[in-house]
C-alpha atoms as a PDB file:
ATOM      1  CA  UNK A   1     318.961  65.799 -24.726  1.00  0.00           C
ATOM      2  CA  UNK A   2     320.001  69.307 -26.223  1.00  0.00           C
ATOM      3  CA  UNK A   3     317.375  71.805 -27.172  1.00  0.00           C
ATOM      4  CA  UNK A   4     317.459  71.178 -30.666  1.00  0.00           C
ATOM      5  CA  UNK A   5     316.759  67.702 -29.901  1.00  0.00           C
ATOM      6  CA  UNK A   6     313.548  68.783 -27.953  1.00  0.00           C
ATOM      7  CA  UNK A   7     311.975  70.958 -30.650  1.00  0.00           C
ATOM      8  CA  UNK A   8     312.303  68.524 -33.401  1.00  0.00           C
ATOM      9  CA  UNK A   9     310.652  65.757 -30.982  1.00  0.00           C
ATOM     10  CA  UNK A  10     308.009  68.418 -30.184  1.00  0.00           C
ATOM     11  CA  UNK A  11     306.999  69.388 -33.904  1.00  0.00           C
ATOM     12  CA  UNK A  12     306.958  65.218 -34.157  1.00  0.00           C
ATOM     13  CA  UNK A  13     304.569  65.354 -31.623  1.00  0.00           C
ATOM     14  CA  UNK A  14     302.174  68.149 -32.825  1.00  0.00           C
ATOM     15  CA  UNK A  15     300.599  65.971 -35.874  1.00  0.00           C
ATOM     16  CA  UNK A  16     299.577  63.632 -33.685  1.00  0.00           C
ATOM     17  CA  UNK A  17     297.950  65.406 -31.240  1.00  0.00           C
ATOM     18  CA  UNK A  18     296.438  67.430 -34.174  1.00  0.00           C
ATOM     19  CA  UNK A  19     294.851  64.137 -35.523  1.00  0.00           C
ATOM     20  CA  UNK A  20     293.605  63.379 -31.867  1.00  0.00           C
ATOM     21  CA  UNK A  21     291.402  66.761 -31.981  1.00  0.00           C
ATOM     22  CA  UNK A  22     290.689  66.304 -35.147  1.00  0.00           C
ATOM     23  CA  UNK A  23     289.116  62.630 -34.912  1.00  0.00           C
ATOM     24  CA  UNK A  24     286.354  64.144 -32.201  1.00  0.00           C
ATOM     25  CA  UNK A  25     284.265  65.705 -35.491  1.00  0.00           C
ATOM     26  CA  UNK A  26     283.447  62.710 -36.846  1.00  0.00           C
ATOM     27  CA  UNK A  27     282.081  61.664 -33.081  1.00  0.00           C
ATOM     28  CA  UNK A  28     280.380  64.407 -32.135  1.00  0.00           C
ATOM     29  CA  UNK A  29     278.988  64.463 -35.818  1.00  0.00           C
ATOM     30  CA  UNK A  30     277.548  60.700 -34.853  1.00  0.00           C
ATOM     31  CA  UNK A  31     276.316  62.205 -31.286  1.00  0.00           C
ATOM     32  CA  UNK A  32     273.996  64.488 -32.860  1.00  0.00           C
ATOM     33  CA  UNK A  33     273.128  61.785 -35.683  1.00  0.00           C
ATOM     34  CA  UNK A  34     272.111  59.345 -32.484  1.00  0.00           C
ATOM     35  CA  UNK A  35     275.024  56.774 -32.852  1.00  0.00           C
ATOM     36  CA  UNK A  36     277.534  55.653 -30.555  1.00  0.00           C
ATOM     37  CA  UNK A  37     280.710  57.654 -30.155  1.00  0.00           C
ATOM     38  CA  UNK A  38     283.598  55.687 -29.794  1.00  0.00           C
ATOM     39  CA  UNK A  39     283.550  53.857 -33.160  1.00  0.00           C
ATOM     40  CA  UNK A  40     283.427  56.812 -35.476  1.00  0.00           C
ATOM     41  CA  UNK A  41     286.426  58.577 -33.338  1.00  0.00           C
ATOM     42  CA  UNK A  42     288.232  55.974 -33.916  1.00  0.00           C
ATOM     43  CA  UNK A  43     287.962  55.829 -38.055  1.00  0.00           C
ATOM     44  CA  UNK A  44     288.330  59.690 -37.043  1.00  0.00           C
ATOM     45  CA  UNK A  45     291.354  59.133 -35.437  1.00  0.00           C
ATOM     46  CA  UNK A  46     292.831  56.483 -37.928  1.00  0.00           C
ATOM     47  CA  UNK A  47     291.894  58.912 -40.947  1.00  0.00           C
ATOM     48  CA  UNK A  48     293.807  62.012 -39.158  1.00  0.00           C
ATOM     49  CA  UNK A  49     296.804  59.993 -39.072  1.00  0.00           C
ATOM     50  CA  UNK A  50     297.332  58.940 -42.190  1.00  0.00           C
ATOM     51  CA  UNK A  51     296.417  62.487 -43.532  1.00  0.00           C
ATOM     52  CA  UNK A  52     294.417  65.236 -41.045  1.00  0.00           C
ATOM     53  CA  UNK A  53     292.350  66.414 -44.315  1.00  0.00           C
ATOM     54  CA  UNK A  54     291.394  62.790 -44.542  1.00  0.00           C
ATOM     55  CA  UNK A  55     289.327  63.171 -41.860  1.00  0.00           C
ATOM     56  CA  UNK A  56     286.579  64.596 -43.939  1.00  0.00           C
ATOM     57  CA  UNK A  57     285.557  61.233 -45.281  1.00  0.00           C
ATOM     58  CA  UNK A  58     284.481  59.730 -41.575  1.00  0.00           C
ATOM     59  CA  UNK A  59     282.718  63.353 -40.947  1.00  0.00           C
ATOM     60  CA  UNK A  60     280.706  63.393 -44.518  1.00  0.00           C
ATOM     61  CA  UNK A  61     279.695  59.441 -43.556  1.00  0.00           C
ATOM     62  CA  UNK A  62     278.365  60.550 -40.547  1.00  0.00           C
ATOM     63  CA  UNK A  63     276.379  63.277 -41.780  1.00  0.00           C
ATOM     64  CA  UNK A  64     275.218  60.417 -44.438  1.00  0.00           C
ATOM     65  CA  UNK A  65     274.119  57.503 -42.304  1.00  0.00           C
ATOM     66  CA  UNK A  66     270.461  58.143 -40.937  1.00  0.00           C
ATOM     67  CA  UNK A  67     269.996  57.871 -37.038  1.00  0.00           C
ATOM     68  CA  UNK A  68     268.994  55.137 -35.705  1.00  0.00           C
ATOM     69  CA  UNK A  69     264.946  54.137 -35.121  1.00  0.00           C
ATOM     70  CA  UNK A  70     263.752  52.082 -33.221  1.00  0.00           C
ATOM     71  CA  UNK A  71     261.681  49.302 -34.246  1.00  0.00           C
ATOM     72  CA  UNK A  72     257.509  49.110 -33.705  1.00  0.00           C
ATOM     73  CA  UNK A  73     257.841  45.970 -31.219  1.00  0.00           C
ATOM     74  CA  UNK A  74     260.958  48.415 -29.379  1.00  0.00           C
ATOM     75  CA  UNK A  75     258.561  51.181 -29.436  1.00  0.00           C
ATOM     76  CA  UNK A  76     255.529  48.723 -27.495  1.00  0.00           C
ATOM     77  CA  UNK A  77     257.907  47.195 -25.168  1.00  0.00           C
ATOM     78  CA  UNK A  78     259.402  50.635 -23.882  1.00  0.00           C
ATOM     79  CA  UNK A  79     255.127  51.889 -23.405  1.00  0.00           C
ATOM     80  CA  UNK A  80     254.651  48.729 -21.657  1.00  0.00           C
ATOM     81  CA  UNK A  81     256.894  49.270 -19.190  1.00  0.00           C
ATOM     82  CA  UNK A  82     256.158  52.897 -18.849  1.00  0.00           C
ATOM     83  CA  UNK A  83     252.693  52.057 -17.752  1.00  0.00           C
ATOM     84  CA  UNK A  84     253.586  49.186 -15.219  1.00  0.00           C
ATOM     85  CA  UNK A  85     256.329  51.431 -13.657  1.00  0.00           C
ATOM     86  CA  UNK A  86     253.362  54.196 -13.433  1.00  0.00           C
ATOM     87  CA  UNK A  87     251.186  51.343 -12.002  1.00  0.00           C
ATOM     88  CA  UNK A  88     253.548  50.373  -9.033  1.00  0.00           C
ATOM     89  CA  UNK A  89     253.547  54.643  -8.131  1.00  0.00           C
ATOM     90  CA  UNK A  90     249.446  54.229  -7.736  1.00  0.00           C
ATOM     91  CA  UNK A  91     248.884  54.705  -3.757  1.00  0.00           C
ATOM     92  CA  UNK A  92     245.743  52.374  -4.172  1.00  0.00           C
ATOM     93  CA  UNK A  93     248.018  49.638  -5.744  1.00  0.00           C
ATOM     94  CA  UNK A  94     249.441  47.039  -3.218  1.00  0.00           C
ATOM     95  CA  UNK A  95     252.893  45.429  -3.870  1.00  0.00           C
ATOM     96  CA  UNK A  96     255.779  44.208  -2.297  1.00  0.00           C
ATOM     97  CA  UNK A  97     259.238  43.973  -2.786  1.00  0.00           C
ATOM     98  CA  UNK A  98     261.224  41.051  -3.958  1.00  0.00           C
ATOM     99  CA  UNK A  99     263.792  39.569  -6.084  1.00  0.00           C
ATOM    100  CA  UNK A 100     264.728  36.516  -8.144  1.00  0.00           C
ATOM    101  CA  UNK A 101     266.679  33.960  -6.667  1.00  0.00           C
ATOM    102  CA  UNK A 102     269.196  31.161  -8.196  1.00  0.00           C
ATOM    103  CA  UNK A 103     269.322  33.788 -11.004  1.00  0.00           C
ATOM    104  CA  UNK A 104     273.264  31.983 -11.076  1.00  0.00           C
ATOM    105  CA  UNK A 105     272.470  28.890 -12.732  1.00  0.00           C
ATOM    106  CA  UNK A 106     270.906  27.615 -15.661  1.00  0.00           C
ATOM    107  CA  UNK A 107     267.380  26.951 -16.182  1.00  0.00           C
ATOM    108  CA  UNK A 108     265.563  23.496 -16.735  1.00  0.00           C
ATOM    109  CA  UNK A 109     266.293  23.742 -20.827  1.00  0.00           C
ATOM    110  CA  UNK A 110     269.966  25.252 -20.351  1.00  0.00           C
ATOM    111  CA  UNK A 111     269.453  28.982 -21.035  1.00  0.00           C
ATOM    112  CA  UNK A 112     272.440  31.010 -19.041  1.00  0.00           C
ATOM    113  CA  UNK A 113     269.487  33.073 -17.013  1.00  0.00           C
ATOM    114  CA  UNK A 114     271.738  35.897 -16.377  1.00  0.00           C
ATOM    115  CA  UNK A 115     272.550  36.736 -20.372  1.00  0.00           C
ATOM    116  CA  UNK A 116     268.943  36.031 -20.745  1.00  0.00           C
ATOM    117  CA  UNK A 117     267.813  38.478 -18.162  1.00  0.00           C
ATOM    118  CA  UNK A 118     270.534  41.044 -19.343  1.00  0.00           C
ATOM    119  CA  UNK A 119     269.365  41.164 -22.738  1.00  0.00           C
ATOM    120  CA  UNK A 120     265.845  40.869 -22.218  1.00  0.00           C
ATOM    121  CA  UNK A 121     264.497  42.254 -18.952  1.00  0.00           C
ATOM    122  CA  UNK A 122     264.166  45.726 -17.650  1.00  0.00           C
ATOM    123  CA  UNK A 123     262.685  48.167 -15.283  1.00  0.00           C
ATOM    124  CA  UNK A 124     258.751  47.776 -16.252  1.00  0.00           C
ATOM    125  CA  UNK A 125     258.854  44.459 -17.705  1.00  0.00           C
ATOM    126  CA  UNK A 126     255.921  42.033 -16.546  1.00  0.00           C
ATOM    127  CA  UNK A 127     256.969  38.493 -15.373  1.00  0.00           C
ATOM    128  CA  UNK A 128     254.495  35.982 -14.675  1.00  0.00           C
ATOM    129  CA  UNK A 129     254.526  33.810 -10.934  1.00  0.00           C
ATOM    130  CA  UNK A 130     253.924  29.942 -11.518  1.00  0.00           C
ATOM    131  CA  UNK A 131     253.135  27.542  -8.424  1.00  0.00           C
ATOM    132  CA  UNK A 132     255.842  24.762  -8.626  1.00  0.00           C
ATOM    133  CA  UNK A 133     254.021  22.277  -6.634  1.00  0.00           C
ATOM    134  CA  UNK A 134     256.476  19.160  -7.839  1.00  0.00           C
ATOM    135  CA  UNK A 135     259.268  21.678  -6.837  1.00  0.00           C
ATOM    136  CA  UNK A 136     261.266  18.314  -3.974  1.00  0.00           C
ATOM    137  CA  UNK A 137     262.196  19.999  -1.294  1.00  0.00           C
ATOM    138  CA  UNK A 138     260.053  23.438  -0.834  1.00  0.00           C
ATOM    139  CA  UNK A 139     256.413  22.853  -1.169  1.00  0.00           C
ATOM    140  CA  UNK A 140     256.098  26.370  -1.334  1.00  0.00           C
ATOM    141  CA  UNK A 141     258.184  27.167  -4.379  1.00  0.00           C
ATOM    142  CA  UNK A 142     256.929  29.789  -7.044  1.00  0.00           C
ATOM    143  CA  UNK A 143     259.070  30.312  -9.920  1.00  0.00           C
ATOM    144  CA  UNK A 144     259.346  33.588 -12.087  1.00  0.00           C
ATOM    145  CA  UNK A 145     258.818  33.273 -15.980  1.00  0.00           C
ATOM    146  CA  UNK A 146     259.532  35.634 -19.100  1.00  0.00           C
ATOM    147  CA  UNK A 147     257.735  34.454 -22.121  1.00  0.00           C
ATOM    148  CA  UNK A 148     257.717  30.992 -21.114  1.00  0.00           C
ATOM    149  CA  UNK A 149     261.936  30.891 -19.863  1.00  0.00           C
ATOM    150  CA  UNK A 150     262.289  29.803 -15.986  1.00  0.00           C
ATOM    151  CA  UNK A 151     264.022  32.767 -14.876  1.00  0.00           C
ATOM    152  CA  UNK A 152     264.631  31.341 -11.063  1.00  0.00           C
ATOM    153  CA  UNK A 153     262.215  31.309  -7.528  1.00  0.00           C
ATOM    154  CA  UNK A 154     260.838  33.532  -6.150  1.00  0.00           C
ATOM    155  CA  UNK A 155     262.687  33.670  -2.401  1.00  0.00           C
ATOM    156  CA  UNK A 156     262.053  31.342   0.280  1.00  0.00           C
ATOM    157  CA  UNK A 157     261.700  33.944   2.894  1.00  0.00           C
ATOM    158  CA  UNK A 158     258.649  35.411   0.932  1.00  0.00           C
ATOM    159  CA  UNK A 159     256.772  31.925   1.023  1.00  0.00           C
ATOM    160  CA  UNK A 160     253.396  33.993   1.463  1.00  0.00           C
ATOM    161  CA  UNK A 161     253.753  34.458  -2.140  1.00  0.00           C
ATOM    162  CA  UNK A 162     252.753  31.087  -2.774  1.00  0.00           C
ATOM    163  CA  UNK A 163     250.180  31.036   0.183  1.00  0.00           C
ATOM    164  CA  UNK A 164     248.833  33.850  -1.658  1.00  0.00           C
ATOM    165  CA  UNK A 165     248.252  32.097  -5.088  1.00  0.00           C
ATOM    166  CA  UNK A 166     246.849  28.963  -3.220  1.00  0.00           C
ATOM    167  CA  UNK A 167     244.191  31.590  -1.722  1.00  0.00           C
ATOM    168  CA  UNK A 168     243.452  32.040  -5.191  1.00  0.00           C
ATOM    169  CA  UNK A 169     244.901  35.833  -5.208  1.00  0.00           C
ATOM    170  CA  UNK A 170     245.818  36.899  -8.371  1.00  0.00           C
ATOM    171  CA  UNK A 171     249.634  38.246  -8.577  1.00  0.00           C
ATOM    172  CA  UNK A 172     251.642  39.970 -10.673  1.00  0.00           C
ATOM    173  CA  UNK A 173     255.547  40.485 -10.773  1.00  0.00           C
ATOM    174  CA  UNK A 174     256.814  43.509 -12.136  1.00  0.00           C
ATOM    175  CA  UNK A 175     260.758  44.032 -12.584  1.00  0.00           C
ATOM    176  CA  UNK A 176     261.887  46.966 -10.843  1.00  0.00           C
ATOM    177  CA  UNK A 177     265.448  47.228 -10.869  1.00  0.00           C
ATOM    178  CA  UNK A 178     268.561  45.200 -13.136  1.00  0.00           C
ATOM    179  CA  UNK A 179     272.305  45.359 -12.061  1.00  0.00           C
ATOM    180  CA  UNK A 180     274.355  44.538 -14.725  1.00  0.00           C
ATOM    181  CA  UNK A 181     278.044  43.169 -14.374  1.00  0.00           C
ATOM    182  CA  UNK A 182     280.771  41.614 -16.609  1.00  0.00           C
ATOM    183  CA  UNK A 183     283.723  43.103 -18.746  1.00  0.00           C
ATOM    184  CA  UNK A 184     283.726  41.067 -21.958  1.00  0.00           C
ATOM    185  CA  UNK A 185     280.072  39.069 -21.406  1.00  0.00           C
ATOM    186  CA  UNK A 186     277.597  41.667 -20.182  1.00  0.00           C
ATOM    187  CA  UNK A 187     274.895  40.072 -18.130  1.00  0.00           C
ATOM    188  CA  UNK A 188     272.600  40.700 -14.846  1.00  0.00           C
ATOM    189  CA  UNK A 189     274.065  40.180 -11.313  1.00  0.00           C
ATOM    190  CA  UNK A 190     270.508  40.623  -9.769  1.00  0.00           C
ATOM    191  CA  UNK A 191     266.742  41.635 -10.512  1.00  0.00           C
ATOM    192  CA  UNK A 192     264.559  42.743  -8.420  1.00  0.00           C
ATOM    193  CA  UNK A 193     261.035  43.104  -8.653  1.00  0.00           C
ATOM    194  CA  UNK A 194     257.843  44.045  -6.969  1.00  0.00           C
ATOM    195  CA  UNK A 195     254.860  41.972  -6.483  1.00  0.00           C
ATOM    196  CA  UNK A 196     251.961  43.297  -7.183  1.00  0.00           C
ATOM    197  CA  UNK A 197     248.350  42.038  -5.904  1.00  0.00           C
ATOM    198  CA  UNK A 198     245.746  42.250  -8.631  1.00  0.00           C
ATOM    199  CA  UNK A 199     242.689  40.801  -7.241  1.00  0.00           C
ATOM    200  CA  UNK A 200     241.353  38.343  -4.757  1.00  0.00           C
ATOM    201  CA  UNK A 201     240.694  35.447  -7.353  1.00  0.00           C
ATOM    202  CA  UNK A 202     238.151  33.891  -5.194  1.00  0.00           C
END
């Protein structure tokens, strides 16, 4: 390759790599306008190409479209959760560490747990503890539940949960942490949660 052959493959090149700078405005236009990144670079990018002064149509649409609010229930959930994460830091509040088992499969009406849990559970969010008395096989079973979806058991190894509720203690599960896996289906690869001890409900 001679070195004429280099410079005219070089000024080629430059465009290009002009239109790759120059689709970042429209981004970081949509990064101070609250929306995600990678979408408006790339109608940055595509403009550039075709024309780098076309570039000012994805940048003047970004300045256009209003940032994103969230909704009133949004705005409640997020508190809720604020306050029962503050509740588990109280030094007069008893809980206990746990998690949610058989989180893997399905629950009794066929909802994929993990997508549910992905989509709807976070740090903060209050999950109720049922006795599962016609549970065959554990008579000491106590299932976690999210707005009425079986979410999975509570673990075996913990089985003074359910001593606890027969004592007529009233409990409370709070989640406390969600790992998240998956490339193209996002959903949770484990919860965990602390149990928190209310009252004695005798």
């Amino acid at each position: 390759m001679n070195e004429a052959t280099i410079i005219e493959w070089l000024l080629q090149l430059r465009p290009i790599g002009v239109a790759f700078f120059i689709g970042f405005v429209p981004a970081l236009i949509a990064r101070w306008k609250r929306h995600p990144m990678t979408p408006w670079y790339l109608y940055g990018l595509a403009c550039a190409l075709l024309a780098w002064p076309a570039v000012a149509l994805p940048a003047i649409h970004a300045l256009l479209v209003r940032p994103r609010v969230k909704p009133p229930e949004q705005i409640s959930q997020q508190r809720r959760r604020t306050s029962a994460l503050a509740l588990l830091k109280e030094e007069s509040m008893r809980s206990y560490p746990s998690w949610i088992a058989e989180l893997r499969r399905k629950s009794p009406a066929g909802i994929e747990r993990r997508r549910y849990a992905y989509e709807h559970l976070g740090p903060g969010e209050a999950l109720a503890l049922v006795r599962e008395r016609a549970e065959p096989g554990d008579k000491h079973a106590v299932s976690y539940r999210h707005r009425d979806v079986h979410l999975g058991y509570v673990p075996r190894r913990h089985r003074w949960i359910a001593e606890a509720i027969d004592d007529g203690l009233r409990l409370l599960a709070i989640v406390e942490t969600v790992k998240t896996g998956g490339v193209f289906r996002r959903r949770a690869t484990f919860v965990g949660t602390r149990i928190i001890v209310l009252s004695d409900g005798r």
